[in-house]
Protein backbone atom coordinates (compact mmCIF):
# COMPACT_ATOMS: atom_id res chain seq x y z
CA UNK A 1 57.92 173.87 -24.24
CA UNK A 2 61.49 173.76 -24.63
CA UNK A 3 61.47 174.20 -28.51
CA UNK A 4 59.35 177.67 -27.39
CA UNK A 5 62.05 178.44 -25.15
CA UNK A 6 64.71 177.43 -27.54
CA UNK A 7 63.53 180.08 -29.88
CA UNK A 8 62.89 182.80 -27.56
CA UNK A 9 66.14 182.63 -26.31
CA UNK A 10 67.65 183.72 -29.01
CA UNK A 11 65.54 187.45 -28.99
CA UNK A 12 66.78 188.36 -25.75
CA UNK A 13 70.67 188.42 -26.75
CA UNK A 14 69.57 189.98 -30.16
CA UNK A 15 67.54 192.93 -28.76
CA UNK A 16 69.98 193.61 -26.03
CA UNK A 17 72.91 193.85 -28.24
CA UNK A 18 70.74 196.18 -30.42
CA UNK A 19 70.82 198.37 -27.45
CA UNK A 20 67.03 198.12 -27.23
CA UNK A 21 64.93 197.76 -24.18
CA UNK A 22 61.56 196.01 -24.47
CA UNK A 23 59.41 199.00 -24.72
CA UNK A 24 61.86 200.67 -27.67
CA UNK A 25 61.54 197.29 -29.41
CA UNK A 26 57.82 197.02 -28.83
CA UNK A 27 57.46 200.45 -30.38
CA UNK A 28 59.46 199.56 -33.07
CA UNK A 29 57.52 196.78 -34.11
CA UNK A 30 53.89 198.19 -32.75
CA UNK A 31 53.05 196.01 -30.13
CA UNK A 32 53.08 195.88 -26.79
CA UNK A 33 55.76 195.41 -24.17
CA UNK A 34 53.86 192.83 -22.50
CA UNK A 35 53.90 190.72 -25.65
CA UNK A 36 57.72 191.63 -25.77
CA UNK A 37 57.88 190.03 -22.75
CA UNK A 38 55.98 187.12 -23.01
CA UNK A 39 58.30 186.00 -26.12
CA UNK A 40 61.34 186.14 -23.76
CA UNK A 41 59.87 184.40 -20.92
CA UNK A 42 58.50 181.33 -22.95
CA UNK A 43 54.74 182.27 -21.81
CA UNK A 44 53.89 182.33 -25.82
CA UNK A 45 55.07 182.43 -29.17
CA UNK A 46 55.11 185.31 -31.54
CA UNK A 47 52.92 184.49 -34.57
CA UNK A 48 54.47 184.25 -37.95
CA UNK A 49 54.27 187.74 -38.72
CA UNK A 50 56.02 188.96 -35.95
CA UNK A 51 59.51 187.04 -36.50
CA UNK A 52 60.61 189.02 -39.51
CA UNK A 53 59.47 192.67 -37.79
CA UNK A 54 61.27 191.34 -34.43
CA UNK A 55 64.48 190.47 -36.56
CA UNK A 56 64.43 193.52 -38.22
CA UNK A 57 64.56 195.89 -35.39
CA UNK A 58 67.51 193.74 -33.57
CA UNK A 59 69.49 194.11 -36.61
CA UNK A 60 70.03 189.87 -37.19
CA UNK A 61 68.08 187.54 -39.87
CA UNK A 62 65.00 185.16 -38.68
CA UNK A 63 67.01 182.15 -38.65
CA UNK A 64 68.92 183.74 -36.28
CA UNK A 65 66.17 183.52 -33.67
CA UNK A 66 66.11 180.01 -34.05
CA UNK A 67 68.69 177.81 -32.40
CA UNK A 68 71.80 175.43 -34.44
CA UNK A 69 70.93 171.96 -33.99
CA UNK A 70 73.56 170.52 -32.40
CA UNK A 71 75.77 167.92 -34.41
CA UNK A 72 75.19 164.49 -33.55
CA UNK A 73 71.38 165.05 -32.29
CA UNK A 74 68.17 164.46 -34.24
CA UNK A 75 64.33 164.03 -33.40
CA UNK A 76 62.74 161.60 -33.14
C-alpha cells in the first residue's frame, strides 16, 4: 500500500499547482471525479493509460508522479 500511496501523492501537488480541481481534471482527462479521487486517497491505482493523460493535464512528466528513491535505501 504505501508504494500506491507513494505514487498518488505526487498527483495531488501536481493538479493543485495546475490550478485544477478534481472535477476540471476529471473532465480533462474523461473520467470521473470519483476516480480522481480515489487516485489521491490511495483507494486504487490509475491503470497504465491514465498516467500519461493525468500528467498531461497537470502540466509535469509521468516520472514526476512517481517518487525519488531516497539515497542510501534499496528493496529488498
Amino acid at each position: 500500500m504505501k508504494r500506491r500511496r507513494d505514487f498518488l501523492s505526487g498527483l495531488r501537488p501536481y493538479r493543485q499547482a495546475a490550478g485544477l480541481t478534481q472535477s476540471e481534471l476529471a473532465r480533462a482527462i474523461s473520467t470521473s471525479r470519483q476516480n480522481i479521487q480515489k487516485w489521491e486517497c490511495g483507494a486504487c491505482w490509475p491503470s497504465a493509460e491514465w498516467i500519461p493523460k493525468l500528467a498531461k493535464a497537470c502540466g509535469c512528466r509521468f516520472e514526476d508522479l512517481f517518487p525519488k528513491a531516497e539515497e542510501g535505501s534499496e528493496k529488498a
